[in-house]
N, C-alpha and C. Protein backbone atom coordinates (compact mmCIF):
# COMPACT_ATOMS: atom_id res chain seq x y z
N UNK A 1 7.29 -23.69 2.86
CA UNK A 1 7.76 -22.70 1.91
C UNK A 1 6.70 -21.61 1.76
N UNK A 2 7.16 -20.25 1.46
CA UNK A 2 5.97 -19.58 1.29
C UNK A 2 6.54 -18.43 0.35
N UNK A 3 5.39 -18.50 -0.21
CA UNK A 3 5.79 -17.95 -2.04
C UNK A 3 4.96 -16.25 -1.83
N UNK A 4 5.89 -15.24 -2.56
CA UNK A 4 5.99 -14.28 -2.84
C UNK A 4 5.91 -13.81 -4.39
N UNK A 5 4.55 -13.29 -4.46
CA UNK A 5 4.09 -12.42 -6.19
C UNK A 5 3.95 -11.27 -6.53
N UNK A 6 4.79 -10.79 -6.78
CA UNK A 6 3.94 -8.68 -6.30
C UNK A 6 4.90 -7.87 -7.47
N UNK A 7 4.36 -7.29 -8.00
CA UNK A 7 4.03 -5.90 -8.79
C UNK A 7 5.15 -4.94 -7.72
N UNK A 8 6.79 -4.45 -8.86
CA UNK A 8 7.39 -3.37 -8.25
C UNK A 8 7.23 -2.65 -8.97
N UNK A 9 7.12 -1.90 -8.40
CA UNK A 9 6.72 0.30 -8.96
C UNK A 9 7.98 0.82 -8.94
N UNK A 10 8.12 2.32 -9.57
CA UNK A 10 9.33 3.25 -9.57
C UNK A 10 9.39 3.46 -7.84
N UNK A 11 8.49 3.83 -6.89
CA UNK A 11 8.84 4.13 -5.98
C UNK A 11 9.36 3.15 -4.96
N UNK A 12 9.12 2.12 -5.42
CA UNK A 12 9.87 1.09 -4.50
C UNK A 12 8.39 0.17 -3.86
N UNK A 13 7.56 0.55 -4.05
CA UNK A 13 6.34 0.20 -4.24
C UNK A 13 5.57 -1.08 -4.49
N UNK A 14 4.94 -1.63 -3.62
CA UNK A 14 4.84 -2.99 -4.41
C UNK A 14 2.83 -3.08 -4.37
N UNK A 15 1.91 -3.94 -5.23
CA UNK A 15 1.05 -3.90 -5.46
C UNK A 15 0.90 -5.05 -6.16
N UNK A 16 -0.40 -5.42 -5.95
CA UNK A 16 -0.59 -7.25 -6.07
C UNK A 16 -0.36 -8.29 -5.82
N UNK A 17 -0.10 -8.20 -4.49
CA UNK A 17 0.61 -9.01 -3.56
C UNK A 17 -0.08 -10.33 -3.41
N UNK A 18 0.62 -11.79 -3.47
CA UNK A 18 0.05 -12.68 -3.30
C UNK A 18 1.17 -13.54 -2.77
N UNK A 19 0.62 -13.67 -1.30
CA UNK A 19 1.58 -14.41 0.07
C UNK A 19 1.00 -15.81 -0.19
N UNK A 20 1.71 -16.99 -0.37
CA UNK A 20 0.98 -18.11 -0.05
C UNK A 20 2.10 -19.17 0.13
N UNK A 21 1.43 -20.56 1.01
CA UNK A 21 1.87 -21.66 0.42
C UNK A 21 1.95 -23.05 -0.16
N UNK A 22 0.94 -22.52 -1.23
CA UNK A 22 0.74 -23.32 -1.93
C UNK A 22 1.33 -22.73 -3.24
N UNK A 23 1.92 -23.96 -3.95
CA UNK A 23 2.88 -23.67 -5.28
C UNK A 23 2.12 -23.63 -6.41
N UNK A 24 1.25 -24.01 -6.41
CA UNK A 24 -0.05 -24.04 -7.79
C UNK A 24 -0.49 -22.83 -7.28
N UNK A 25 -1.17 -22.62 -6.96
CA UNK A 25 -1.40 -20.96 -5.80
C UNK A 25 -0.20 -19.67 -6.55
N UNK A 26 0.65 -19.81 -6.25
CA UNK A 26 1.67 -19.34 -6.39
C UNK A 26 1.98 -19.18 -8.17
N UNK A 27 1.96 -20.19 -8.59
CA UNK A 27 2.06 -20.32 -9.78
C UNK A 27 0.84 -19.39 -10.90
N UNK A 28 -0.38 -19.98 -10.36
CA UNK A 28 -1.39 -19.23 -10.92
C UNK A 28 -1.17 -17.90 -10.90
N UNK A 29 -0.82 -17.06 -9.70
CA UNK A 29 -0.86 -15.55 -9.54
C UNK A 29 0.19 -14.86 -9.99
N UNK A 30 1.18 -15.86 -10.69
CA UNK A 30 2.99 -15.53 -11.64
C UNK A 30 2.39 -15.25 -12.48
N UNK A 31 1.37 -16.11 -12.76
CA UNK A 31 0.89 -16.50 -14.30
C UNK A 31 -0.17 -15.52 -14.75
N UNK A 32 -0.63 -14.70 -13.49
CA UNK A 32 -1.92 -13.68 -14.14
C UNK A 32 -0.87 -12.68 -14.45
N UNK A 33 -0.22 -12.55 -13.66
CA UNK A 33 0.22 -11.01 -13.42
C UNK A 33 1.17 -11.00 -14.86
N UNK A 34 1.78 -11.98 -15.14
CA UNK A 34 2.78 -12.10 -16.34
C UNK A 34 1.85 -11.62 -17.87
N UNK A 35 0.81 -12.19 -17.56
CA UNK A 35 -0.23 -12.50 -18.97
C UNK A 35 -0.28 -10.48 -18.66
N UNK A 36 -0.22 -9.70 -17.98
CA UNK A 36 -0.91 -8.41 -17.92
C UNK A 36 0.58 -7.43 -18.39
N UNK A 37 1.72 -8.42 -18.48
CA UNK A 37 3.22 -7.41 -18.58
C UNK A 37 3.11 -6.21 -19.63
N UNK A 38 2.59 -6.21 -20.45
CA UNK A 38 2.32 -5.06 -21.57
C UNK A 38 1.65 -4.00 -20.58
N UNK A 39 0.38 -4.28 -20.51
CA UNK A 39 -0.19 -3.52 -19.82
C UNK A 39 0.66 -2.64 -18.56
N UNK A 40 0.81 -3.47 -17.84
CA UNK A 40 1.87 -3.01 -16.70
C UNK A 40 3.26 -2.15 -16.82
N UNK A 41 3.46 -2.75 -18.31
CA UNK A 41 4.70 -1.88 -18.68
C UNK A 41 3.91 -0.78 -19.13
N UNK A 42 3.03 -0.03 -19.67
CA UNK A 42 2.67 0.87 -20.00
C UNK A 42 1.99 1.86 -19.34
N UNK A 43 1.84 1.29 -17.65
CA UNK A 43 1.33 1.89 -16.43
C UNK A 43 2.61 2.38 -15.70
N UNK A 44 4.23 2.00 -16.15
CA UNK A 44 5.18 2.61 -15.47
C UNK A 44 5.59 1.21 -14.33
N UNK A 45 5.01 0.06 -14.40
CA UNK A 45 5.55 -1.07 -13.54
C UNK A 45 7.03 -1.14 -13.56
N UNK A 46 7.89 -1.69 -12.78
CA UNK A 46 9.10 -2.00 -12.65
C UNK A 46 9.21 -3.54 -13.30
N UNK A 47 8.51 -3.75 -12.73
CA UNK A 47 9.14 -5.53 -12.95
C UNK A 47 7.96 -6.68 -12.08
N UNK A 48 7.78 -7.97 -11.80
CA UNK A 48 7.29 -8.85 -11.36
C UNK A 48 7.78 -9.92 -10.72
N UNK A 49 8.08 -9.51 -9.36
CA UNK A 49 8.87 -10.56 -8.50
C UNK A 49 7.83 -11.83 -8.37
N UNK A 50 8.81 -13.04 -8.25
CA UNK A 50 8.21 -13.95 -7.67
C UNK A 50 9.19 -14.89 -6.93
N UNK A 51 9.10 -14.89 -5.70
CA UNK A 51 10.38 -15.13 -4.23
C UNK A 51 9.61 -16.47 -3.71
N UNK A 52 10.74 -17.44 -3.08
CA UNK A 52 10.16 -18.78 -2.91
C UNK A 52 11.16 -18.85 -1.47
N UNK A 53 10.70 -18.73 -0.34
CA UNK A 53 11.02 -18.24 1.26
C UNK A 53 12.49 -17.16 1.34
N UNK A 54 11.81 -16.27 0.37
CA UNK A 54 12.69 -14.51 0.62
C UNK A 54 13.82 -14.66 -0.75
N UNK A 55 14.07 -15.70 -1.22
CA UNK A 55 14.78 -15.99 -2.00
C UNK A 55 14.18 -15.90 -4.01
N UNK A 56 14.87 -14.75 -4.46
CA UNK A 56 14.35 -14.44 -5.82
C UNK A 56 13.57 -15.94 -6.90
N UNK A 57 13.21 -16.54 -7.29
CA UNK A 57 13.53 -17.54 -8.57
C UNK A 57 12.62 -16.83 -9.70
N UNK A 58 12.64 -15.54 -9.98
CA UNK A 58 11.65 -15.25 -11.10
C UNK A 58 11.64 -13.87 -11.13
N UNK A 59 12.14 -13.15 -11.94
CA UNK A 59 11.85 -11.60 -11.91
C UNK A 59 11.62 -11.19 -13.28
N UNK A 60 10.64 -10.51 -13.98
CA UNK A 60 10.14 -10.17 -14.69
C UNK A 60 10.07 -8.61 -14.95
N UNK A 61 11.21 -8.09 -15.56
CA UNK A 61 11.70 -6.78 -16.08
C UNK A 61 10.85 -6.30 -16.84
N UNK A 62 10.09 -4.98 -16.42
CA UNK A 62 9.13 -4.07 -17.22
C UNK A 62 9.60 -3.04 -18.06
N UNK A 63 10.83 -2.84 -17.54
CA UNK A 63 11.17 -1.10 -18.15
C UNK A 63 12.03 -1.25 -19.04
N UNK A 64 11.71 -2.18 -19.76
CA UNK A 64 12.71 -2.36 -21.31
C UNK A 64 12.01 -2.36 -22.35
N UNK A 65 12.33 -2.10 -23.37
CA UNK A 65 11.57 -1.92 -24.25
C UNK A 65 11.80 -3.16 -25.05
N UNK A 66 11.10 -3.58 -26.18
CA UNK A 66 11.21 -5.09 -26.82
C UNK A 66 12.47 -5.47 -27.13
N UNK A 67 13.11 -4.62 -27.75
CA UNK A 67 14.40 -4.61 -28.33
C UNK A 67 15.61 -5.00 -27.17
N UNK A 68 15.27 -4.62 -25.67
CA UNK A 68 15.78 -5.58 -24.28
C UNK A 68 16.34 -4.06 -23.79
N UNK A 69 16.25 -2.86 -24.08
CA UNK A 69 17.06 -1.51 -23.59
C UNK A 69 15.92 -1.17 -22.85
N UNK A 70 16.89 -0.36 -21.47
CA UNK A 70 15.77 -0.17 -20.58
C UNK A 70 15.28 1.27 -21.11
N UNK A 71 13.95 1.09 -20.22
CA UNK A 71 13.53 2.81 -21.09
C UNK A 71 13.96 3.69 -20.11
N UNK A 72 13.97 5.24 -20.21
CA UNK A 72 13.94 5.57 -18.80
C UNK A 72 13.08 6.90 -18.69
């Protein structure tokens, strides 16, 4: 299996990429990037994929505001 972590941008863009396969591995680098979502939402991030062999199980929506409406 090989696990997919990465930071999407408005441009389609991706940044913080962490290829692995190991699932603790994998897990840890869900787990930084999640702890930073404020931040990231306030840099213009899209969202926070995390794909388990090309296949979604985790996406983490940036461009909403608390209240769950996206901003735009």
């Amino acid at each position: 299996m090989t696990y997919r972590i990465y930071i999407r941008w408005p441009d389609q863009r991706v940044t913080d990429k962490t290829v692995t396969e190991n699932s603790a591995v994998a897990t840890t680098a869900h787990e930084a990037l999640t702890s930073q979502a404020e931040s990231l939402r306030a840099r213009g991030a899209l969202g926070i994929a995390f794909t388990e062999d090309g296949k979604q199980i985790s996406y983490t929506e940036l461009n909403q505001d608390p209240a769950g409406r996206r901003s735009n």
